[in-house]
Protein backbone atom coordinates (compact mmCIF):
# COMPACT_ATOMS: atom_id res chain seq x y z
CA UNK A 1 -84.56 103.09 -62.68
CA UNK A 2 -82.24 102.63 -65.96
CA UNK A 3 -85.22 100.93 -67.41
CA UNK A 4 -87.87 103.83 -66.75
CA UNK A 5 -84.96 106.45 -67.82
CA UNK A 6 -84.24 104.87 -70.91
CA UNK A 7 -87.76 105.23 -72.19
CA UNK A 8 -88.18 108.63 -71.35
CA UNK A 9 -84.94 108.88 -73.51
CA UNK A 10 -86.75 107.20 -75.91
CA UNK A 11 -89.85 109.55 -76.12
CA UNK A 12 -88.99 111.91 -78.95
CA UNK A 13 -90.93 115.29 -80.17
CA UNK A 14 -90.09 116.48 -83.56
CA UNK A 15 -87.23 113.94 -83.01
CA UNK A 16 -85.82 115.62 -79.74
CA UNK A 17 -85.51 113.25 -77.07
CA UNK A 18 -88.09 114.00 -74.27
CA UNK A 19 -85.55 115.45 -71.14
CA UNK A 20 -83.68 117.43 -74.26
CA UNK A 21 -87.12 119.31 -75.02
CA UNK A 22 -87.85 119.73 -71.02
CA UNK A 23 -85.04 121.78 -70.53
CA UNK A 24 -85.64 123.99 -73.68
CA UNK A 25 -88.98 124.50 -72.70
CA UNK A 26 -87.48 125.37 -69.04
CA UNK A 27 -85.04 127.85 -70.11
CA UNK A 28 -86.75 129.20 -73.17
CA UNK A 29 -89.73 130.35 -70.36
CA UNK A 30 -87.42 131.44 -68.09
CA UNK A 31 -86.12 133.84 -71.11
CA UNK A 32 -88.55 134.52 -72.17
CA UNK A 33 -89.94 135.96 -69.19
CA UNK A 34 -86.99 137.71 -68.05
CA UNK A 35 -87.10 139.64 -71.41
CA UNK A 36 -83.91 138.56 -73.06
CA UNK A 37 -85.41 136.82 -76.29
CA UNK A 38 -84.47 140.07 -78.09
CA UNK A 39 -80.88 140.33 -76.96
CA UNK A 40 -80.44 136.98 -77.12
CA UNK A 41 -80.73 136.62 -80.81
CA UNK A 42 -81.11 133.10 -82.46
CA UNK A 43 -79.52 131.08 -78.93
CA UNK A 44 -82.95 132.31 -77.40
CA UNK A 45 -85.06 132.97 -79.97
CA UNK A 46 -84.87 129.63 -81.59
CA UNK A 47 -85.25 127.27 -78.53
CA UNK A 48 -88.80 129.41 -77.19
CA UNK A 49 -89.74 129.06 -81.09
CA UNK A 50 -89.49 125.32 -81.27
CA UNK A 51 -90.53 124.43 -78.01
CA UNK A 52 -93.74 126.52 -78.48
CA UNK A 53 -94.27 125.12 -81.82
CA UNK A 54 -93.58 121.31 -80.79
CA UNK A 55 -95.54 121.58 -77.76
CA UNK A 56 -98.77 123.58 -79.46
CA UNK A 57 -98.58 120.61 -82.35
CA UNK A 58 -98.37 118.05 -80.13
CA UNK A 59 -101.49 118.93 -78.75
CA UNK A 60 -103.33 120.29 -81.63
CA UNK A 61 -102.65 116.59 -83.21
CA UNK A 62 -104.18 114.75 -80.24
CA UNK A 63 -107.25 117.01 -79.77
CA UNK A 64 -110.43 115.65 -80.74
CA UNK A 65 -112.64 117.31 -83.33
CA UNK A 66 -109.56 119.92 -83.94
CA UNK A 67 -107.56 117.47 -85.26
CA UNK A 68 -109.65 115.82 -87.89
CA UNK A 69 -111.76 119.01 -88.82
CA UNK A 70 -109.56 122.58 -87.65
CA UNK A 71 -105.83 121.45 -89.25
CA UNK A 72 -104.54 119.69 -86.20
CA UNK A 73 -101.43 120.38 -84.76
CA UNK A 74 -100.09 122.82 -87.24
CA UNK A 75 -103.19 125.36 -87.48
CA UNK A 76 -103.20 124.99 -83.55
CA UNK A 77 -99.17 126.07 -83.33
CA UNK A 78 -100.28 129.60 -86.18
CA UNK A 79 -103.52 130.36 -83.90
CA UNK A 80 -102.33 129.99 -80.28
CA UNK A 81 -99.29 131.97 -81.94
CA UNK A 82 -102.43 134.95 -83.63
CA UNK A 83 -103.96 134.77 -80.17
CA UNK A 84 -100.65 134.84 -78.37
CA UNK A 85 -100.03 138.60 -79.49
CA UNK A 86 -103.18 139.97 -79.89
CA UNK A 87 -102.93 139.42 -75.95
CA UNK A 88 -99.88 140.76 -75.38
CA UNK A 89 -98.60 137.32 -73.79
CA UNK A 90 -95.88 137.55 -76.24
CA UNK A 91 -94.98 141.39 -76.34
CA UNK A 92 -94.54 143.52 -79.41
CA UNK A 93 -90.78 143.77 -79.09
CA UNK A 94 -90.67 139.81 -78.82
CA UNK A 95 -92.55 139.66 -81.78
CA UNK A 96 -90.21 141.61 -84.01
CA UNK A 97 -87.14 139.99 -82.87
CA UNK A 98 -88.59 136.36 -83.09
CA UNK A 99 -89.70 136.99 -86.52
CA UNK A 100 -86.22 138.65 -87.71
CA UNK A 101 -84.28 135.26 -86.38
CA UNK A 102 -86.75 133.31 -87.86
CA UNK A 103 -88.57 134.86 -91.07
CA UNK A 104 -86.50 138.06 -91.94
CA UNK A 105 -83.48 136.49 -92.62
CA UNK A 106 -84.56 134.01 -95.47
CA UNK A 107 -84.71 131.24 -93.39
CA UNK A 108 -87.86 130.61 -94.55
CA UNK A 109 -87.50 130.28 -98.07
CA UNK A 110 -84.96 128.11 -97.37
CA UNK A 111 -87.28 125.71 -95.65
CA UNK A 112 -89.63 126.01 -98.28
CA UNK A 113 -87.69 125.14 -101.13
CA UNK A 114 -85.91 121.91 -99.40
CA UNK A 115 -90.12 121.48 -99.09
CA UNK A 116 -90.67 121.50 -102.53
CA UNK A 117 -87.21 119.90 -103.83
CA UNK A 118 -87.82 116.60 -100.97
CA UNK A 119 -91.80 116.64 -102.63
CA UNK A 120 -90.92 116.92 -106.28
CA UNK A 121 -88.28 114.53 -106.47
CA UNK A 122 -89.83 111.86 -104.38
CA UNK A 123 -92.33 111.27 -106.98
CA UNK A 124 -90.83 108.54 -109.18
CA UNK A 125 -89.88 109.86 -113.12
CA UNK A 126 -91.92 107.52 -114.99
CA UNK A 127 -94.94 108.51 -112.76
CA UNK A 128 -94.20 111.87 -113.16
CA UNK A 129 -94.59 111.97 -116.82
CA UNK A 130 -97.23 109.87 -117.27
CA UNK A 131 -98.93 112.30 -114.51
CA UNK A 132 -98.08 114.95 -117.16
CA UNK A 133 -99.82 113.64 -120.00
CA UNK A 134 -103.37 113.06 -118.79
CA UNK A 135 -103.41 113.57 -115.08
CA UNK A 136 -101.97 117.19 -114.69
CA UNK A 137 -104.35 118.59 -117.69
CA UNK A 138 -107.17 117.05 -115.22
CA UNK A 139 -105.88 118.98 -112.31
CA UNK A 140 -105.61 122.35 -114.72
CA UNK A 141 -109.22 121.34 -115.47
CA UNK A 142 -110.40 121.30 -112.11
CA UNK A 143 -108.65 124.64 -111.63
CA UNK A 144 -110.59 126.36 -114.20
CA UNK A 145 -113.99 124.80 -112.69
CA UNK A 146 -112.81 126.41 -109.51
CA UNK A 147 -112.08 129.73 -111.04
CA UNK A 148 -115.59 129.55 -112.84
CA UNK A 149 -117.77 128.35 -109.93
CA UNK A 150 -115.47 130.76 -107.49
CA UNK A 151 -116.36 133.60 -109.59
CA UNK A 152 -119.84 132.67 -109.61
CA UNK A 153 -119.71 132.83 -106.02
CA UNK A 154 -117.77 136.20 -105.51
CA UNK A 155 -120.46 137.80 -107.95
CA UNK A 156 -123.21 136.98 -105.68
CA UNK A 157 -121.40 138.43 -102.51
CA UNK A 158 -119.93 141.44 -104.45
CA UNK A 159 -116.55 139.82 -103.63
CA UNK A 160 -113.57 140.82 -106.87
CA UNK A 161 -112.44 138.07 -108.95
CA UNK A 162 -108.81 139.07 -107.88
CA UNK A 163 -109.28 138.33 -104.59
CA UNK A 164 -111.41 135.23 -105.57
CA UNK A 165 -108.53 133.68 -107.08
CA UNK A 166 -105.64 134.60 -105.10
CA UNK A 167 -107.47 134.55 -101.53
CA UNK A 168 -109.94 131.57 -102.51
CA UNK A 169 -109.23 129.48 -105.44
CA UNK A 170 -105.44 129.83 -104.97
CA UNK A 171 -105.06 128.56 -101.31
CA UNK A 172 -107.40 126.15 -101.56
CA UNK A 173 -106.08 124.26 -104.67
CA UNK A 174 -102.10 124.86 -103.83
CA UNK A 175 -101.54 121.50 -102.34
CA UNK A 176 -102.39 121.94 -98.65
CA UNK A 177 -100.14 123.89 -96.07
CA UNK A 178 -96.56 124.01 -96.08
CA UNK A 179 -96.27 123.37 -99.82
CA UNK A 180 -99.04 126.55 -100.63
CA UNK A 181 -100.85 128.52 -98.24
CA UNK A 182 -96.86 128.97 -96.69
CA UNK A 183 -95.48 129.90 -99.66
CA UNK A 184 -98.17 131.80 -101.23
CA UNK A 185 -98.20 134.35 -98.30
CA UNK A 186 -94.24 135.30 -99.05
CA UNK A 187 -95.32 135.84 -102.84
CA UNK A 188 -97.76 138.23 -101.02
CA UNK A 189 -96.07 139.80 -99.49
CA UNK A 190 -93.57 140.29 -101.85
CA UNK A 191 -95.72 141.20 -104.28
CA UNK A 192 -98.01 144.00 -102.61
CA UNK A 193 -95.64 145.15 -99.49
CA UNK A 194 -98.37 143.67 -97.04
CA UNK A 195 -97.42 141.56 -93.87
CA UNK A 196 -97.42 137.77 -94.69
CA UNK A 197 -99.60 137.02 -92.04
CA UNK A 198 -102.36 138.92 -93.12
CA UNK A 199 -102.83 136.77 -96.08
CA UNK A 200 -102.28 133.12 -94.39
CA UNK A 201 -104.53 133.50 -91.58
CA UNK A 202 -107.24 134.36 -93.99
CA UNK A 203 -105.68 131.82 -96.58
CA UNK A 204 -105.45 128.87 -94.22
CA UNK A 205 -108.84 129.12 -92.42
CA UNK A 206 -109.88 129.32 -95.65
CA UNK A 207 -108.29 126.05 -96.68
CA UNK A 208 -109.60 124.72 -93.40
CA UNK A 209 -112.68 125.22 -94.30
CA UNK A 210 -112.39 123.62 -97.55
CA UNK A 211 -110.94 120.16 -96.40
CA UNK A 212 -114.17 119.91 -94.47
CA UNK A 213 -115.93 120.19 -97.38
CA UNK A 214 -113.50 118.06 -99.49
CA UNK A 215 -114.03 114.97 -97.14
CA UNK A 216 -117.72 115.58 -96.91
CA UNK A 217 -118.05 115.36 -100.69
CA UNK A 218 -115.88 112.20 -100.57
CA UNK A 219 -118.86 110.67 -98.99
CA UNK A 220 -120.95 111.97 -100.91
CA UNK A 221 -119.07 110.79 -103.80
CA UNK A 222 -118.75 107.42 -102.82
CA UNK A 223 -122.75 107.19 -102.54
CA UNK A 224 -122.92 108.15 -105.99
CA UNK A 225 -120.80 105.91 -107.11
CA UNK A 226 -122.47 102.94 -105.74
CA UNK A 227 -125.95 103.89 -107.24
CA UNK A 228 -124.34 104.75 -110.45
CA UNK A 229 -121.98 101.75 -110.86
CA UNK A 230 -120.66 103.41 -114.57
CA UNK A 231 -119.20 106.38 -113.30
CA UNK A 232 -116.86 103.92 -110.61
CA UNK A 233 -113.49 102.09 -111.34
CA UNK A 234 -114.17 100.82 -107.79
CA UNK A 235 -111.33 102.10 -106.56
CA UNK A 236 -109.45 102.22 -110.16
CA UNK A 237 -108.77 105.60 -111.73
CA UNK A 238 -107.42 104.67 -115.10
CA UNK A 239 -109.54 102.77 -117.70
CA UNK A 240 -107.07 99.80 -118.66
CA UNK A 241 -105.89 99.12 -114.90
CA UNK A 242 -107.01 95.53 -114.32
CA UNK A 243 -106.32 95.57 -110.66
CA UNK A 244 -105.57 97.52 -107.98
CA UNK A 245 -101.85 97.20 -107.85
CA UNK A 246 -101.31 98.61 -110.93
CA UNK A 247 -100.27 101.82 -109.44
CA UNK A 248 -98.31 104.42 -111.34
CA UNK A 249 -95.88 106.06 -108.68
CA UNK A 250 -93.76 103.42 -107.44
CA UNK A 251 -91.48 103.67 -104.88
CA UNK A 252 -87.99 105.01 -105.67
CA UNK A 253 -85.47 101.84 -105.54
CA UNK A 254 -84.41 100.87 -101.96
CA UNK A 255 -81.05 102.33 -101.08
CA UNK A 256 -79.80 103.52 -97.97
CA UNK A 257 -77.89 107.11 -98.37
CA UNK A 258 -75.02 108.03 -96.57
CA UNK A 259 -74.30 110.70 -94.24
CA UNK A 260 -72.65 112.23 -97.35
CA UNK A 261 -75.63 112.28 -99.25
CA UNK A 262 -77.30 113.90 -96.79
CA UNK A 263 -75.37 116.73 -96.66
CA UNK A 264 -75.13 116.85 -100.42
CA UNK A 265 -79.26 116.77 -99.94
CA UNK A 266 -78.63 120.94 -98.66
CA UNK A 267 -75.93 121.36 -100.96
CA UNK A 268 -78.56 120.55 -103.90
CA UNK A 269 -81.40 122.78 -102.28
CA UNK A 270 -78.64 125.48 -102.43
CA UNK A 271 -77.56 124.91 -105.72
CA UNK A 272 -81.48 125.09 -107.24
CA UNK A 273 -81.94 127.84 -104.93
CA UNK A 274 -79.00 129.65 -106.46
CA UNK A 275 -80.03 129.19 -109.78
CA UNK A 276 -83.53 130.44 -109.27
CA UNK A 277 -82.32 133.63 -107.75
CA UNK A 278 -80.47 134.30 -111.55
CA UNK A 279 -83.20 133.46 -113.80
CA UNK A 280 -85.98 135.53 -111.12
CA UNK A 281 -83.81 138.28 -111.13
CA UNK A 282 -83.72 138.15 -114.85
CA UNK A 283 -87.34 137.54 -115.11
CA UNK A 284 -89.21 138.51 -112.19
CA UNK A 285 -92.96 138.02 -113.46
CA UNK A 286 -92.30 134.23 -112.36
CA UNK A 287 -91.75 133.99 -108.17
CA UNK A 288 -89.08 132.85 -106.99
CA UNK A 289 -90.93 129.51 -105.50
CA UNK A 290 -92.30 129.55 -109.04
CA UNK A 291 -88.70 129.02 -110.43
CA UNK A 292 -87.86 126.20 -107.91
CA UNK A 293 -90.72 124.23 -108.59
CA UNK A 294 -89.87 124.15 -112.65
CA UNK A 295 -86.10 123.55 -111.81
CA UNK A 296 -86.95 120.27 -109.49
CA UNK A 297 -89.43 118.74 -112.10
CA UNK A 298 -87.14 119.26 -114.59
CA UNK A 299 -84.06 117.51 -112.58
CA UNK A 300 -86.38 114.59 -111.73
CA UNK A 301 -87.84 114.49 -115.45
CA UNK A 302 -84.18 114.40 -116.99
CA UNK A 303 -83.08 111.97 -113.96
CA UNK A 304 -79.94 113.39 -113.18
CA UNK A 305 -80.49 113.38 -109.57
CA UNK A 306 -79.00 110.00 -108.06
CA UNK A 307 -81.23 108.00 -106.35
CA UNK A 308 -79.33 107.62 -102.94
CA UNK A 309 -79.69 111.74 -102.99
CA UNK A 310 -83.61 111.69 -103.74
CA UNK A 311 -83.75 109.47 -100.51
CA UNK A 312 -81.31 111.71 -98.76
CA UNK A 313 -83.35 114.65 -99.84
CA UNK A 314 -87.15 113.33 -99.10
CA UNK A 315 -85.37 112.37 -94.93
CA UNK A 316 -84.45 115.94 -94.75
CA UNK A 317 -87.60 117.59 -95.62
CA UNK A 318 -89.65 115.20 -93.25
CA UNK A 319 -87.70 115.12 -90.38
CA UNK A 320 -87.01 119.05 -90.88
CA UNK A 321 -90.20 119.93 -91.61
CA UNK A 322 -91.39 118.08 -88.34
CA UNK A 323 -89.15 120.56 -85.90
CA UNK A 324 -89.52 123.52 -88.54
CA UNK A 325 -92.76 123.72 -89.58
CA UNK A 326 -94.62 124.09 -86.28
CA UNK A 327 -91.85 126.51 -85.43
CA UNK A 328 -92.51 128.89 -88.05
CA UNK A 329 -96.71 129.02 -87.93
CA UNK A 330 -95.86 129.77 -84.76
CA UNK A 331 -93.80 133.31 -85.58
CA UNK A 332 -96.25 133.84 -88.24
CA UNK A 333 -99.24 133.50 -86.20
CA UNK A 334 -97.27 136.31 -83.80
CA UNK A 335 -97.49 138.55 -86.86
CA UNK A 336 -101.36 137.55 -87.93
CA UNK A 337 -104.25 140.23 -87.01
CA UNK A 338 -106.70 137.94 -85.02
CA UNK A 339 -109.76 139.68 -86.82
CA UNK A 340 -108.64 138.06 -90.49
CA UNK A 341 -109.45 134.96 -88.77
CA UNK A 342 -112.99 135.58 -87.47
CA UNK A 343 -113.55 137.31 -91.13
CA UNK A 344 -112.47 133.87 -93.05
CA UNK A 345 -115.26 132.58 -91.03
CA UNK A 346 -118.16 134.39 -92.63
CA UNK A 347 -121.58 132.80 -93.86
CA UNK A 348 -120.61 134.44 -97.29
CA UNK A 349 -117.35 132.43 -97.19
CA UNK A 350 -117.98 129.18 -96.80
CA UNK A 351 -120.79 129.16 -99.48
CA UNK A 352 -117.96 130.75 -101.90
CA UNK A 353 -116.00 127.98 -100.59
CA UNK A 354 -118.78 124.95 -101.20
CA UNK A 355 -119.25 126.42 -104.63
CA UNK A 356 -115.25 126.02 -105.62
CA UNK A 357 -115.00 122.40 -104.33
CA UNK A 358 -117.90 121.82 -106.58
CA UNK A 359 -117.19 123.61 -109.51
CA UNK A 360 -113.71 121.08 -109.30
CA UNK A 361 -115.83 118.29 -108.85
CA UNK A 362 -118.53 118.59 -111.66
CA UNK A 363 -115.62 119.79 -114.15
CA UNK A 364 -113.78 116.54 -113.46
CA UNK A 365 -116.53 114.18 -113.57
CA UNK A 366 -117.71 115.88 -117.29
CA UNK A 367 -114.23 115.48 -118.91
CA UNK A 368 -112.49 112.65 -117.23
CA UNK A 369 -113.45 110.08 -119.28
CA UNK A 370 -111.71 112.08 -122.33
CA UNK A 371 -108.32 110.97 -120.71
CA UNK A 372 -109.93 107.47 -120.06
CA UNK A 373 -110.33 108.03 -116.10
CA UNK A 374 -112.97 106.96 -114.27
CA UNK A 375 -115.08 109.66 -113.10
CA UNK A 376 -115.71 109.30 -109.43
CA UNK A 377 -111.88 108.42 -108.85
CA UNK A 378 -110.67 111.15 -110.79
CA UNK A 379 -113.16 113.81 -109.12
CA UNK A 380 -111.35 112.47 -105.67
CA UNK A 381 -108.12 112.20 -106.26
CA UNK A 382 -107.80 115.29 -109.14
CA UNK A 383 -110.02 117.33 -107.51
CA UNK A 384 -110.65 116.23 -103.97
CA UNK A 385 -106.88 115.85 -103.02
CA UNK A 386 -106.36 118.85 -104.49
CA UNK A 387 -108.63 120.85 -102.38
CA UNK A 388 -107.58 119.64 -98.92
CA UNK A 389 -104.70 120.18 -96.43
CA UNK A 390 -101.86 118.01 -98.01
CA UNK A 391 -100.63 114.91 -97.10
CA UNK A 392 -103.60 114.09 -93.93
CA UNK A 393 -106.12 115.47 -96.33
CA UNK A 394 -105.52 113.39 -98.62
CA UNK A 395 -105.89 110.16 -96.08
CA UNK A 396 -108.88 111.68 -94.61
CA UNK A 397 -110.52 112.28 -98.39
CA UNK A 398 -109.68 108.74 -99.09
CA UNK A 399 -110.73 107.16 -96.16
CA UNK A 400 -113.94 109.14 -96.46
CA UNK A 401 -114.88 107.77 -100.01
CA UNK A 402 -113.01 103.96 -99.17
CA UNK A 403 -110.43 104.08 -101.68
CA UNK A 404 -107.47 104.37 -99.96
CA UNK A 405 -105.49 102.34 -102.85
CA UNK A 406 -105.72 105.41 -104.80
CA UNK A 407 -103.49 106.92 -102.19
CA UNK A 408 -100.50 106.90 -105.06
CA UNK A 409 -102.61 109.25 -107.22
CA UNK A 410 -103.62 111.44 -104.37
CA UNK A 411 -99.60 111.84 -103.95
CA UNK A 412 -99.16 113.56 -107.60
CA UNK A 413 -101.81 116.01 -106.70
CA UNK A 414 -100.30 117.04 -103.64
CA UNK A 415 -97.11 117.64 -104.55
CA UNK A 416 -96.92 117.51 -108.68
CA UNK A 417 -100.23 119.63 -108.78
CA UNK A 418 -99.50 121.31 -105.93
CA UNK A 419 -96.35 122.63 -107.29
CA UNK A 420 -97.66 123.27 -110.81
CA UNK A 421 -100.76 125.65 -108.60
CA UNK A 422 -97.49 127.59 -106.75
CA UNK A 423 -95.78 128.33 -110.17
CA UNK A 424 -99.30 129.93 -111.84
CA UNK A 425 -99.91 131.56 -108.08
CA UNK A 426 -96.29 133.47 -108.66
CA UNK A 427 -97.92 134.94 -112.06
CA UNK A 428 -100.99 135.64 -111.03
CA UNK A 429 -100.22 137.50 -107.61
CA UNK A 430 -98.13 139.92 -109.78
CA UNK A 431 -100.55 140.10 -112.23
CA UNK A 432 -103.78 140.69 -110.13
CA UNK A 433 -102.25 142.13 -106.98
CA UNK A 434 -99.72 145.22 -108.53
């Protein structure tokens, strides 16, 4: 019996311990159904928020088909959370109050910064600036192929090139999930006044959409490499690598932080955060994500940050992001009209959406030998990992076109490129959206 109990112990969800998450699933129903998640405040608010969010991820991460083609476990936790109050499962009161304990108070940006700060800094300095000499003006590259074929695409469906780039080109190049779409729907709605929700649910079917089409082109890609055998490094992206291993983000050096450095890990977000309040409220053309993102390159470009703290930092944005993440698609999924889904979903969409993954594509393979890359693995990992989900986009866009070696690469655009999108996003929404 001690046996059986100690590996039930041992089952963890978003790193809560199996009974632990029982009981807040218990008592968060019971709660919730007696109608005190509003008086309750952030002791009841918080526990229905996280078990709904671990338990809809959990599944949405096992289910087949969903998981490898709809966004898995996180899309699951925003839609059940969309469907959830266009119901009226989770009533209109509810809604408010879970999304003032949750959203309203800042909370969020809080999450997404320690998002960005863990990303940015776990990306080794000497990768990062080699990244910024020939790899990041192939990303900006791709961008502007997107923008061109995008615009192509919203003139034949009478669609405006505002919208093409901040509800199309935007989303789907921003790095994946929690590290754009997120992000890009507070600059919304900061910027025009609009609910936040109303701009991810179109924003991340959107991006769903495209890491379909990102994985089928992998394949594709890989076929064309293997008839044309001059346009493939076989799995090598830069000219003068003469193997595979010659990879250019290592690993940060292997040190264990302390319990102190974890904590300082917050203290840091703070301090960046702090300092990115001044300079937006000094200058607030440039979002406030905008400013975080140049503040962490530069701290990981000057190497001031210690590496024990880098570690520290990169824990607590994957083990927080595992309990928070889920927590908050949930809330905004409470606050997303249902119908912005079904109208991501249009015919006219998706071929708007085909046409931006392939304006990247051709753009990179025409100018990536002028940085001496070879063309097939710098269309996949410049443009392809750019136009997926994140981090298991990137995998499944690898693992599509067999080159998972260039997983390293795939990393920069994710979260260097990724970052670099979110900055020009925080322009552009006030310039195209005001």
């Amino acid at each position: 019996m001690k046996k059986i109990f100690s590996k039930v112990v041992g089952v963890k969800l978003g790193g809560i311990p199996l009974p632990i998450l029982i009981v807040m699933i218990l008592s968060s129903v019971v709660l919730w159904r007696a109608g005190a998640l509003e008086r309750g405040g952030i002791l009841t608010a918080w526990p229905f928020l996280i078990s709904m969010g671990l338990v809809l991820y959990a599944i949405g991460e096992k289910l087949p088909i969903w998981n490898k083609f709809f966004g898995g476990g996180y899309v699951l936790a925003f839609v059940c959370g969309a469907l959830a109050a266009r119901f009226g499962i989770v009533s209109a009161s509810d809604v408010k109050a879970l999304s003032a304990t949750a959203i309203e108070n800042k909370f969020l940006h809080f999450a997404l910064i320690l998002l960005v700060g863990g990303s940015i800094l776990s990306v080794k300095r000497s990768a990062l600036l080699r990244s910024l000499v020939g790899y990041v003006p192939l990303i900006l590259i791709g961008l502007i192929g997107a923008v061109t074929f995008g615009t192509i695409g919203g003139l034949i469906f009478n669609v405006p090139f505002a919208k093409i780039i901040t509800h199309y080109v935007l989303p789907i190049m921003g790095g994946g999930n929690g590290g754009g779409a997120i992000p890009m729907s507070e600059i919304y709605e900061n910027v025009t006044g609009n609910p936040r929700g109303e701009y991810y649910g179109f924003a991340i079917a959107i991006l769903t959409i495209a890491n379909t089409v990102a994985i089928i082109s992998a394949s594709l890609l890989n076929i064309l490499g293997q008839k044309f055998k001059s346009l493939s490094g076989e799995g090598k992206l830069v000219y003068e690598d003469i193997s595979t291993n010659a990879k250019i983000a290592e690993e940060i050096e292997k040190v264990e932080p302390t319990a102190q450095d974890h904590l300082n890990a917050f203290y840091l977000v703070f301090a960046v955060s702090g300092v990115a309040v001044i300079l937006y409220g000094v200058f607030s053309v440039i979002h406030l994500f905008a400013y975080t993102v140049i503040l962490f390159i530069l701290l990981n470009v000057l190497d001031i940050v210690p590496g024990p703290l880098k570690i520290a930092l990169n824990n607590v944005m994957k083990g927080g992001l595992k309990l928070i993440l889920p927590m908050v698609l949930f809330v905004i999924g409470l606050g997303t009209d249902v119908n912005e889904l079904i109208q991501a979903l249009a015919p006219s969409n998706v071929v708007i959406i085909v046409m931006i993954v392939l304006g990247v594509i051709l753009f990179i393979l025409f100018s990536s030998k002028i940085f001496k890359f070879y063309p097939i693995e710098a269309a996949i990992t410049a443009g392809l990992c750019m136009a997926n989900r994140g981090g298991s986009g990137d995998l499944e866009v690898l693992g599509a076109s067999k080159r998972m070696e260039l997983f390293p690469y795939a990393q920069i655009s994710s979260r260097i490129g990724g970052g670099l999108i979110l900055a020009i996003a925080g322009y552009l929404f006030s310039l195209l959206l005001k």
